[in-house]
Protein backbone atom coordinates (compact mmCIF):
# COMPACT_ATOMS: atom_id res chain seq x y z
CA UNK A 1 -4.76 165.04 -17.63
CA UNK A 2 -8.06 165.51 -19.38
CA UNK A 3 -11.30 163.60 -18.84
CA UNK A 4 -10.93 161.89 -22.06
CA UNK A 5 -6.89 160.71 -21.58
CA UNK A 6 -8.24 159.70 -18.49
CA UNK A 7 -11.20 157.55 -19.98
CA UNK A 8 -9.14 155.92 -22.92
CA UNK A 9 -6.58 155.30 -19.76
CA UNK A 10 -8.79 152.91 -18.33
CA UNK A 11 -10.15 151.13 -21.29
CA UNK A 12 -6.87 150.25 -22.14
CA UNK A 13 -5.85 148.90 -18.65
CA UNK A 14 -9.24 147.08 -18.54
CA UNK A 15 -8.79 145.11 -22.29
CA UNK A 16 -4.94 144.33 -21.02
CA UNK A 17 -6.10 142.76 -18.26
CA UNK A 18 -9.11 140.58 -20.13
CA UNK A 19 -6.71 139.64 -22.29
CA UNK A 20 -4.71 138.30 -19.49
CA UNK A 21 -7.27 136.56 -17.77
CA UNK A 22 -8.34 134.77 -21.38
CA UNK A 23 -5.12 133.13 -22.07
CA UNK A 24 -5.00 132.20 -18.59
CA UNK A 25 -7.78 130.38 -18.69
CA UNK A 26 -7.19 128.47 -22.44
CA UNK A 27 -3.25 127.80 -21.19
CA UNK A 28 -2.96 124.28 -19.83
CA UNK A 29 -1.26 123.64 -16.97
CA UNK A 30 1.58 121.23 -16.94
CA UNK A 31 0.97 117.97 -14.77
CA UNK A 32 3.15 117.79 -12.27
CA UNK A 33 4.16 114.19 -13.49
CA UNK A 34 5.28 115.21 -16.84
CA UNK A 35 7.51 118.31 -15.45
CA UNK A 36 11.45 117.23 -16.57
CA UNK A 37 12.42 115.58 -13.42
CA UNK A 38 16.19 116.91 -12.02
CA UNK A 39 19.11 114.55 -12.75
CA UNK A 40 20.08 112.22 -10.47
CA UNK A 41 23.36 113.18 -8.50
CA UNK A 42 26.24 110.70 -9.23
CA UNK A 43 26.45 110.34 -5.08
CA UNK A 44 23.15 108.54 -5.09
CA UNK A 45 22.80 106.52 -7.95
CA UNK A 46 22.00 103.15 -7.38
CA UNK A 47 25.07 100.96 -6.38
CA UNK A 48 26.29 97.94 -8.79
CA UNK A 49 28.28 96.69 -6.14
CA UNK A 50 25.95 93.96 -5.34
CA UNK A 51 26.14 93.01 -9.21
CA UNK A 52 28.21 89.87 -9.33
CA UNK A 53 31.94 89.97 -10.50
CA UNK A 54 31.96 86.75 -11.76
CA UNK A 55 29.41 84.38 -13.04
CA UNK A 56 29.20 81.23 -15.00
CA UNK A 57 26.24 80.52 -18.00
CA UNK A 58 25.53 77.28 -17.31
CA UNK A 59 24.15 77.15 -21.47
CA UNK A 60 24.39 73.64 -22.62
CA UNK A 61 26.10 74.42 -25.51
CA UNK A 62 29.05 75.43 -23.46
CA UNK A 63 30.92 72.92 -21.90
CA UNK A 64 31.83 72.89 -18.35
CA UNK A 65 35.63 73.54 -18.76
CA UNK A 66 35.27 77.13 -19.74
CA UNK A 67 34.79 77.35 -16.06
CA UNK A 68 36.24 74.54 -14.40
CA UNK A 69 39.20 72.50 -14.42
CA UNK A 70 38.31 68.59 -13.76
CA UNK A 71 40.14 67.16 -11.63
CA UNK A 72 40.47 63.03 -12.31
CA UNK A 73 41.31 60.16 -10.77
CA UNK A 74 40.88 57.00 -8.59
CA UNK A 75 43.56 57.49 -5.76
CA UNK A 76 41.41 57.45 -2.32
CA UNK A 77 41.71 61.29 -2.00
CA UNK A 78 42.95 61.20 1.17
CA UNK A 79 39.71 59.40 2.60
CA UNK A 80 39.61 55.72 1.18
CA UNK A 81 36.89 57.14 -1.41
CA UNK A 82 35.31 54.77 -3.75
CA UNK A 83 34.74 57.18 -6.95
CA UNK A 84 36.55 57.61 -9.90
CA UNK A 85 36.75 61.29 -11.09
CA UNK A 86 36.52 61.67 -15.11
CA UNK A 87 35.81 64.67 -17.35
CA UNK A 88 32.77 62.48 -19.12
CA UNK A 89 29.99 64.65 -19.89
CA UNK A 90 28.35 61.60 -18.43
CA UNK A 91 29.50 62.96 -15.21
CA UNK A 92 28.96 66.80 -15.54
CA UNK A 93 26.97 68.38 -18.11
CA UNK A 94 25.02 71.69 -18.43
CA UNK A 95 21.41 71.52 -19.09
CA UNK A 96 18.77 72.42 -21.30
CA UNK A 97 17.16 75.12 -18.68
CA UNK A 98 20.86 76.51 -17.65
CA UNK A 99 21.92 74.36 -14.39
CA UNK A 100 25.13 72.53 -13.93
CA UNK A 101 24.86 68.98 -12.59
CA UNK A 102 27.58 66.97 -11.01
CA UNK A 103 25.97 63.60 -11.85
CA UNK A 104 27.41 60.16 -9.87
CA UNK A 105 26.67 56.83 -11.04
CA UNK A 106 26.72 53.59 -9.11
CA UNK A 107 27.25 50.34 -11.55
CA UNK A 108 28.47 47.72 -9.28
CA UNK A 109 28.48 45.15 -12.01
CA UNK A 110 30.47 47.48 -14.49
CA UNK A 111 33.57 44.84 -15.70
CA UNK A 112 36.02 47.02 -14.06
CA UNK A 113 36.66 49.15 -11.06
CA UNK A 114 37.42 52.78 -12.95
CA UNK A 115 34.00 52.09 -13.95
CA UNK A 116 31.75 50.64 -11.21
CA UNK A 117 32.00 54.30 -9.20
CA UNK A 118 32.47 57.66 -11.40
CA UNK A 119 32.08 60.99 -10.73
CA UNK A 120 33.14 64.45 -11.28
CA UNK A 121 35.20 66.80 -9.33
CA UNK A 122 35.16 70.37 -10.77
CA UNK A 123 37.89 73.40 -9.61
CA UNK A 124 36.46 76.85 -10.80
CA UNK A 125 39.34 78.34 -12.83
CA UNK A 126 38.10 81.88 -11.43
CA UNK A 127 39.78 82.69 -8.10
CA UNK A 128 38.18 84.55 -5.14
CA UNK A 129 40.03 87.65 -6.43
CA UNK A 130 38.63 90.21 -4.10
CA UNK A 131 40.07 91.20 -0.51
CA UNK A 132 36.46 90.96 0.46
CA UNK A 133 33.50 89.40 -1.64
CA UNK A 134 30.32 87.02 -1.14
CA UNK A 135 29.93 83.73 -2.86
CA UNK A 136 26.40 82.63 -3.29
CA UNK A 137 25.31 79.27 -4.80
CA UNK A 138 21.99 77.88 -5.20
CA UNK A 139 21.95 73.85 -4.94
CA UNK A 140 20.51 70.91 -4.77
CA UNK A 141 22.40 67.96 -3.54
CA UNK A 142 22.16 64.56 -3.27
CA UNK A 143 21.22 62.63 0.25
CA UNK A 144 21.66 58.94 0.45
CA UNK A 145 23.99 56.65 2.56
CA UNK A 146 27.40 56.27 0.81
CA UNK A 147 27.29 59.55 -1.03
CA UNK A 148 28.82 63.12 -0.35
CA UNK A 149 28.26 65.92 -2.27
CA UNK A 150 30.24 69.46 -1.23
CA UNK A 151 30.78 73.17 -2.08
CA UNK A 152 33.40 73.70 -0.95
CA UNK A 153 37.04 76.28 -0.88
CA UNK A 154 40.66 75.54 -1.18
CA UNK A 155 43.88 77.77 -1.81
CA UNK A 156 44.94 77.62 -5.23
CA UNK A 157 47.96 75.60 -5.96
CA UNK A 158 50.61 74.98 -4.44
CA UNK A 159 49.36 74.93 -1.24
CA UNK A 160 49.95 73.16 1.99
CA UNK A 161 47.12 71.19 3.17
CA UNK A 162 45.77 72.13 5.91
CA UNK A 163 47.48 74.75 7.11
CA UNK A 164 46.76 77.17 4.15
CA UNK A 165 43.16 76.20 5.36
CA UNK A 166 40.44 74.37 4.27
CA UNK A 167 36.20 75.77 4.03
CA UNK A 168 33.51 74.11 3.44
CA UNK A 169 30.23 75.47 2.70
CA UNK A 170 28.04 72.84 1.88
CA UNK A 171 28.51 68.58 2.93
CA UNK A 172 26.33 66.74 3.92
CA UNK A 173 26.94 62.93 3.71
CA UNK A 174 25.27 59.31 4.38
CA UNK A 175 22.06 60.96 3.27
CA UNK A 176 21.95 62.76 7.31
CA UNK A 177 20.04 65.69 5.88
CA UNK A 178 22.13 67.86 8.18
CA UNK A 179 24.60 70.61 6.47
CA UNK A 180 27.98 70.68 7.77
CA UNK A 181 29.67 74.78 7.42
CA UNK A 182 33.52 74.32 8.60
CA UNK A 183 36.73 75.97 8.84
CA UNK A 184 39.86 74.02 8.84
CA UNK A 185 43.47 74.88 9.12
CA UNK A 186 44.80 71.78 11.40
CA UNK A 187 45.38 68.29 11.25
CA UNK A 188 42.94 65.95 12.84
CA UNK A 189 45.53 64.74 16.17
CA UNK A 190 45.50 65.87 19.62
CA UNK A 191 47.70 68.63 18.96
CA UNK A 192 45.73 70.44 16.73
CA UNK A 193 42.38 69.99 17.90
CA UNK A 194 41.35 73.11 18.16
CA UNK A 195 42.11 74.13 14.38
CA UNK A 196 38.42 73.08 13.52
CA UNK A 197 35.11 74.35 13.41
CA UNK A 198 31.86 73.28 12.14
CA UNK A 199 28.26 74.10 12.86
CA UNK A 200 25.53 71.38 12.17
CA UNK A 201 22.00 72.41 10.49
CA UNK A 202 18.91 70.51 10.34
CA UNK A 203 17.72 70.26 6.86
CA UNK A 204 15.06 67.38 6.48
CA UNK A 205 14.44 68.95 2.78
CA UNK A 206 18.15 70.19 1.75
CA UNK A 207 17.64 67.95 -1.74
CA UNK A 208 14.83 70.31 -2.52
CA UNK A 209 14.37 70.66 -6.10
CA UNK A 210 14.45 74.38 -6.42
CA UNK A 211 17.74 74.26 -4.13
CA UNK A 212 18.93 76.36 -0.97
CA UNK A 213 21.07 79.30 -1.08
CA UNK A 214 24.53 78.94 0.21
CA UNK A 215 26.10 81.57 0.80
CA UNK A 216 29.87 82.72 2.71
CA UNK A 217 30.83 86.14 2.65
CA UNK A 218 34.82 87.14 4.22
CA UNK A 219 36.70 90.33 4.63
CA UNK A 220 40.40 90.74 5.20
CA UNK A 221 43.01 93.53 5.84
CA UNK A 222 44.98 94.59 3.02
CA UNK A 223 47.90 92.46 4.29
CA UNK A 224 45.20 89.20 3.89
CA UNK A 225 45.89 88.10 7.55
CA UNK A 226 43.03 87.65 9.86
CA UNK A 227 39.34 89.33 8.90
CA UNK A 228 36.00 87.68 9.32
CA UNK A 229 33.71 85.17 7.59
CA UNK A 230 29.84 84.27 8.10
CA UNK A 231 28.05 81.35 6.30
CA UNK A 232 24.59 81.63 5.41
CA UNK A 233 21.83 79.31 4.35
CA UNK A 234 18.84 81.08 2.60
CA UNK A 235 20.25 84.23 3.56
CA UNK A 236 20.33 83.30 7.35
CA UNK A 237 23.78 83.53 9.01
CA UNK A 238 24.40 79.97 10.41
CA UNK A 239 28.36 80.50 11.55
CA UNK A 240 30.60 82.45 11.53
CA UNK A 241 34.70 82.46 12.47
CA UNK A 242 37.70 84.83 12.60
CA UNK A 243 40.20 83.70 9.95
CA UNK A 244 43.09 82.34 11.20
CA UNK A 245 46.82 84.04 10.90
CA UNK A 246 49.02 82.10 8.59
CA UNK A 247 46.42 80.46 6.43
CA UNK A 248 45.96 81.89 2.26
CA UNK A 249 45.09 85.39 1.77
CA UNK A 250 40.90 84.71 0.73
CA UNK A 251 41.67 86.41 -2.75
CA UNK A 252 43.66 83.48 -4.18
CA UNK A 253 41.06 80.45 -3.15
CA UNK A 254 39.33 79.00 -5.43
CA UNK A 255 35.42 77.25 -6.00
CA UNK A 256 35.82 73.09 -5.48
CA UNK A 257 32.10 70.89 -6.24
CA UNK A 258 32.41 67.20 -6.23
CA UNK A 259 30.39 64.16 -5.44
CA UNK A 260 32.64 61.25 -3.56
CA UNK A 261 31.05 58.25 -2.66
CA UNK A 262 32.11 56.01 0.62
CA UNK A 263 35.38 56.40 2.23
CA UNK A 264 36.27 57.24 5.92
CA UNK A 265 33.42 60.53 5.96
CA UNK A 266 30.65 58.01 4.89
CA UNK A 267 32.03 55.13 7.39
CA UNK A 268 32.80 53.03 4.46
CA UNK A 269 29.37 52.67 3.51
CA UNK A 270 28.84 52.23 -0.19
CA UNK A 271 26.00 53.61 -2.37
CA UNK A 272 23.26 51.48 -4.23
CA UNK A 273 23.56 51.09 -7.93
CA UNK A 274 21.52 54.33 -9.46
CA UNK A 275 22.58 57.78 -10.32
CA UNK A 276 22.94 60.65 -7.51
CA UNK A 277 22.61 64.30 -8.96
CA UNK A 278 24.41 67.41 -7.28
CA UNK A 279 22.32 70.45 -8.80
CA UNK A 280 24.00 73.73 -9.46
CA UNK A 281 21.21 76.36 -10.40
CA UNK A 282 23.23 79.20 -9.63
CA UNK A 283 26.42 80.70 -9.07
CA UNK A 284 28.06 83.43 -8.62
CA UNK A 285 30.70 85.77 -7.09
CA UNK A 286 29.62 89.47 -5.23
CA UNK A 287 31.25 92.48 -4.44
CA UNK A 288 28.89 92.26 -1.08
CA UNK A 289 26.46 89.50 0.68
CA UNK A 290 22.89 90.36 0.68
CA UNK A 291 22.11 93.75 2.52
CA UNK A 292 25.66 95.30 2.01
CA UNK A 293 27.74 95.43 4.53
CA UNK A 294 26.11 97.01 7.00
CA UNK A 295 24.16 93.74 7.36
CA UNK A 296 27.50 92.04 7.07
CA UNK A 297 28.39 93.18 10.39
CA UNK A 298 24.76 92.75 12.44
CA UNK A 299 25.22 88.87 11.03
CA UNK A 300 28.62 88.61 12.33
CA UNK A 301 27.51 90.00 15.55
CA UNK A 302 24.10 87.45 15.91
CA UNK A 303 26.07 84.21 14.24
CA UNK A 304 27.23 81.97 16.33
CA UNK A 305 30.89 80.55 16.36
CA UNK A 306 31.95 77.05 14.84
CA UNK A 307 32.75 74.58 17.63
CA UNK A 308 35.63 72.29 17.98
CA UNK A 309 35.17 69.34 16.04
């Protein structure tokens, strides 16, 4: 090669490689925030499991039986109770900020007794439906002698009461401040003594008006005999119980709130003329309880049992 090939050789080489080094230096790099990020793989996007499955709108311009049945009447219910259940929307009502109240009011000088003591008693028309699930409520009930407020579980009907079984997540009664979780699937007579269990907790505030969250989360076999529940108050577990053999599968119970007033429960103590407001803020049915149910089974481990009432 001659000197001159040789020359024009490298002044080619030497102009291809400033031109390199120019657009390198006017190209802009790309931020590593703004590269497209890599689609998320189906295995790990977030889980809706812990979405609800069911869940009333307490709007007040829909009335409380899209949800609930009411369930009326005067008869005692089984504990020498002084209310009379109606449908009135003087006695449940939705609100103008989304809440459901269960609203009793004491007239003593009403002209008759349907009238003197009335209250509601709502049955959710929404079943359990799940072999395992979480129901979570956030409420604020009323706590004064002669009154009882509950949340509370039954089997649909038919049933046999009690040995389709019987939960209750919150009671409380003659204005005790204490919350009473149970499981029931016996009479109350010698012979069935041990087919109860309760645990008591302390709650000097539990009429709060922002509420506590109630909470009981089961899961059975696919046969729906046996399985486990835990109750919780403000996501704590507070109980928690093997399900007995022989009661309802969990899937076919439904939601029970009411407000009774005197009776056996309240040691026939009656309440003082005024109005007595059980506060539903929220409620609502889960696939899971808080945490999943990994957390499911570290409460069930750390809750302690019911005891024989």
């Amino acid at each position: 090669m001659s000197f001159k090939h040789s020359l024009e050789g490298l002044l080619d080489r030497g102009k291809a490689e400033l031109k390199n080094f120019t657009e390198s230096r006017h190209a802009p790099s790309i931020p590593q925030s703004s590269r497209p990020a890599p689609p998320i793989p189906t295995s790990s996007k977030p889980s809706s499991s812990s979405q609800p499955y069911w869940q009333p709108n307490f709007h007040s311009s829909i009335p409380v039986s899209q949800y609930f049945q009411h369930e009326c009447g005067q008869h005692g219910w089984g504990n020498n109770e002084a209310q009379n259940y109606t449908e009135a929307t003087a006695n449940s009502f939705h609100t103008s900020d989304h809440k459901l109240v269960l609203r009793a009011v004491v007239n003593s000088s009403a002209p008759t007794n349907e009238t003197k003591y009335t209250s509601a008693r709502l049955i959710s028309h929404q079943k359990l439906g799940r072999q395992r699930g979480c129901l979570v409520a956030t409420l604020s009930p009323p706590c004064a002698s002669g009154v009882w407020p509950a949340f509370w579980l039954l089997p649909s009907q038919p049933f046999t009461w009690p040995n389709d079984g019987e939960v209750d997540i919150m009671e409380t009664w003659n204005g005790d401040c204490v919350n009473h979780s149970c499981l029931h699937w016996g009479h109350y007579n010698g012979e069935d003594w041990n087919k109860h269990r309760v645990k008591e907790t302390q709650m000097p505030n539990i009429g709060q008006p922002q509420g506590h969250i109630y909470a009981f989360a089961w899961q059975q076999p696919e046969n729906g005999q046996g399985g486990q529940a835990v109750w919780y108050i403000d996501r704590q577990p507070v109980m928690k119980a093997s399900i007995p053999e022989g009661t309802r599968r969990m899937e076919d119970w439904k939601i029970i709130i009411n407000v009774a007033m005197a009776g056996n429960v309240c040691q026939g103590r009656l309440p003082a003329n005024g109005e007595y407001h059980l506060v539903i803020h929220e409620l609502k049915l889960c696939e899971e309880p808080a945490g999943g149910w990994h957390a499911f089974e570290r409460d069930w481990n750390a809750a302690p049992e019911g005891h024989p009432m």
